[in-house]
C-alpha atoms as a PDB file:
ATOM      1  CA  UNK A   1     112.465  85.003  70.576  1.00  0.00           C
ATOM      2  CA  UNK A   2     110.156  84.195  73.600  1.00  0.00           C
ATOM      3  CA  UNK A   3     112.816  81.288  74.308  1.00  0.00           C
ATOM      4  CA  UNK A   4     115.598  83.378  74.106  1.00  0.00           C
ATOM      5  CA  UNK A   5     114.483  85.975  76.589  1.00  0.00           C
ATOM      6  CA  UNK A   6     112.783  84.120  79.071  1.00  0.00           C
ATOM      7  CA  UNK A   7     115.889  81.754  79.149  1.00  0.00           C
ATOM      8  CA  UNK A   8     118.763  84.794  79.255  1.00  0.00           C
ATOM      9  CA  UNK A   9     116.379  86.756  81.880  1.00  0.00           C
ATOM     10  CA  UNK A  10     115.464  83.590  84.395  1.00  0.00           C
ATOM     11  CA  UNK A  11     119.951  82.599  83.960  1.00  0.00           C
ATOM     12  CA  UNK A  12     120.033  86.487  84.940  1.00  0.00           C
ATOM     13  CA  UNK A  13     117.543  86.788  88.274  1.00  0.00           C
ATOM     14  CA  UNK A  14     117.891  83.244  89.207  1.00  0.00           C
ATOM     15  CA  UNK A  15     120.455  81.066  87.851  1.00  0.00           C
ATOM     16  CA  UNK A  16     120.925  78.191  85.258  1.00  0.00           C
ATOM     17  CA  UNK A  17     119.397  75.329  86.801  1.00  0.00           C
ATOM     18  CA  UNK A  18     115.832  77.863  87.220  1.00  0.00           C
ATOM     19  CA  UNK A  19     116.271  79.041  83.253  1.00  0.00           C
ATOM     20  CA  UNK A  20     117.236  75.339  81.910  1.00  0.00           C
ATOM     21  CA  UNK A  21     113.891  74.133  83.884  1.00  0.00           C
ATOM     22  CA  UNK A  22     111.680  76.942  81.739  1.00  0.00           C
ATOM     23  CA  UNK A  23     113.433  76.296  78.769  1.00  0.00           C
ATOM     24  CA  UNK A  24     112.361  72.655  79.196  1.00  0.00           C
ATOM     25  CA  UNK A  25     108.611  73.464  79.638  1.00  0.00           C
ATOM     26  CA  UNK A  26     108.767  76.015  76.738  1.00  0.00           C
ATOM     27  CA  UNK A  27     109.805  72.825  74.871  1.00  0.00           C
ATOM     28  CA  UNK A  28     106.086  72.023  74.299  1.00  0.00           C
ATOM     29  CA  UNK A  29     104.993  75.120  73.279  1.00  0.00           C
ATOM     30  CA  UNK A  30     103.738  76.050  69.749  1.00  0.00           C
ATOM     31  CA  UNK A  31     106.942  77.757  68.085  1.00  0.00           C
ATOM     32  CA  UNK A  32     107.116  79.264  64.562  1.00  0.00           C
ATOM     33  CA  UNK A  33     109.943  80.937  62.344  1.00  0.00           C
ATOM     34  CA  UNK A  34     110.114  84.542  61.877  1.00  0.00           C
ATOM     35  CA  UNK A  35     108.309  84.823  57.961  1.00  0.00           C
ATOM     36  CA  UNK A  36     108.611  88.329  56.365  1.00  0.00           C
ATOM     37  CA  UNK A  37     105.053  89.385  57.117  1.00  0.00           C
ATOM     38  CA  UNK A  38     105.385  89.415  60.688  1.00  0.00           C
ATOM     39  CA  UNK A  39     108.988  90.924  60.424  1.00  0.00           C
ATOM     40  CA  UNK A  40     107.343  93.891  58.209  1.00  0.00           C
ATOM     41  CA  UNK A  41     104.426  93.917  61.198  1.00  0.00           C
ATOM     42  CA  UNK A  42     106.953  94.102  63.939  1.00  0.00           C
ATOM     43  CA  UNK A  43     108.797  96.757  62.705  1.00  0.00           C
ATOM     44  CA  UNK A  44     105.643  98.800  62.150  1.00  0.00           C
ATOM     45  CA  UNK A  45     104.073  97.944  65.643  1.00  0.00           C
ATOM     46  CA  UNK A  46     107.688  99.027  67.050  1.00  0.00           C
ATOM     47  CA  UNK A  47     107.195 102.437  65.283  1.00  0.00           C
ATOM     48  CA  UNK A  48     103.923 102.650  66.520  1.00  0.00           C
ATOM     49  CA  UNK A  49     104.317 101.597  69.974  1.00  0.00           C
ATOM     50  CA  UNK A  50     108.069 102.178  70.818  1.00  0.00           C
ATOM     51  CA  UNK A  51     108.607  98.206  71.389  1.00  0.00           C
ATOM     52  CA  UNK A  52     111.886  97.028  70.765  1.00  0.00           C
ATOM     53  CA  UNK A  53     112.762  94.925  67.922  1.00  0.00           C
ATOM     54  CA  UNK A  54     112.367  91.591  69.820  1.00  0.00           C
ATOM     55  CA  UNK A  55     109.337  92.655  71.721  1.00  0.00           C
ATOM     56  CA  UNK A  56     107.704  93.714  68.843  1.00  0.00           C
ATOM     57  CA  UNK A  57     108.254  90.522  66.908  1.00  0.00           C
ATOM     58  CA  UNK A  58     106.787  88.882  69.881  1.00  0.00           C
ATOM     59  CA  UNK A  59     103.836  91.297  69.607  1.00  0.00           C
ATOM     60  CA  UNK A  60     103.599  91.045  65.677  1.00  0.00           C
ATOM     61  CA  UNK A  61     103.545  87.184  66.437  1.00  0.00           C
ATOM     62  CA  UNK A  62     100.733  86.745  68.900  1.00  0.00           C
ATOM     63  CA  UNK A  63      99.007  89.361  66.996  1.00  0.00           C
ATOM     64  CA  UNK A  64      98.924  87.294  63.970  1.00  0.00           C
ATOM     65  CA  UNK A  65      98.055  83.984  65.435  1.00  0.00           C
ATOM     66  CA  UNK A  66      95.221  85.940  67.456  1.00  0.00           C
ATOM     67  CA  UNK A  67      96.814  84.801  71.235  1.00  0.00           C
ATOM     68  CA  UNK A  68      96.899  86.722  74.296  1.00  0.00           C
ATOM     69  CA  UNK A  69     100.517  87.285  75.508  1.00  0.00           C
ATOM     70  CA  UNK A  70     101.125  86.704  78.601  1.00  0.00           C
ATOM     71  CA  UNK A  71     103.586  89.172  80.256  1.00  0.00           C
ATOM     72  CA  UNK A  72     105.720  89.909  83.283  1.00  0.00           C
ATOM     73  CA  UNK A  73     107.086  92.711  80.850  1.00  0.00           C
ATOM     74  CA  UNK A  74     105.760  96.251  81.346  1.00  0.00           C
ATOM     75  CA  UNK A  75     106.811  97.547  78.023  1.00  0.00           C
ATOM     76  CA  UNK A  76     103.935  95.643  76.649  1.00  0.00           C
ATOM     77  CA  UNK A  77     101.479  97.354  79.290  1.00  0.00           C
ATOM     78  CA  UNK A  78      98.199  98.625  77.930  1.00  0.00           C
ATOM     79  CA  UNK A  79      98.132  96.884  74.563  1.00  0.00           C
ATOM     80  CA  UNK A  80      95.461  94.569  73.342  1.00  0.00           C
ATOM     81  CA  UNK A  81      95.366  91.149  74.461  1.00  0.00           C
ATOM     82  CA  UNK A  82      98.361  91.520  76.787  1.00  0.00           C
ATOM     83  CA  UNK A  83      97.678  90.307  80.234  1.00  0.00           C
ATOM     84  CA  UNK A  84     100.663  91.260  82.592  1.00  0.00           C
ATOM     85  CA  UNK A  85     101.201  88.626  85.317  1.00  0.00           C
END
């Protein structure tokens, strides 16, 4: 999910060659699937927070593995262990 919207947003606000070089560094990242635990988090952190459904599986995600997210999205503004860059 993180792939998918940093890729379509960079292609968006600055072109292909700019979103094929981040999608080459998020290349050696940590990436996992989407179990159903998380999926049943998400949703409730959506509920509870008013994410969207791919924000909050990003949410439920670094939630779970205990990570700070790192953010130039204000939706996620003001929730734990979100730092906004």
């Amino acid at each position: 999910m993180v792939l998918l919207e940093v890729y379509r947003k960079i292609k968006k606000d600055r072109g292909e060659e700019k979103a094929l070089e981040a999608y080459a560094h998020l290349q050696d990242t940590r990436m996992v699937p989407l179990d159903p635990h998380t999926a049943v988090a998400a949703a409730d952190l959506g509920l509870k927070t008013g994410l969207g459904t791919v924000d909050s599986i990003i949410y439920a995600t670094a939630t779970q593995y205990r990570a700070e997210l790192l953010t130039g999205d204000h939706h996620f503004e003001g929730l734990p262990k979100v730092t906004l860059v």
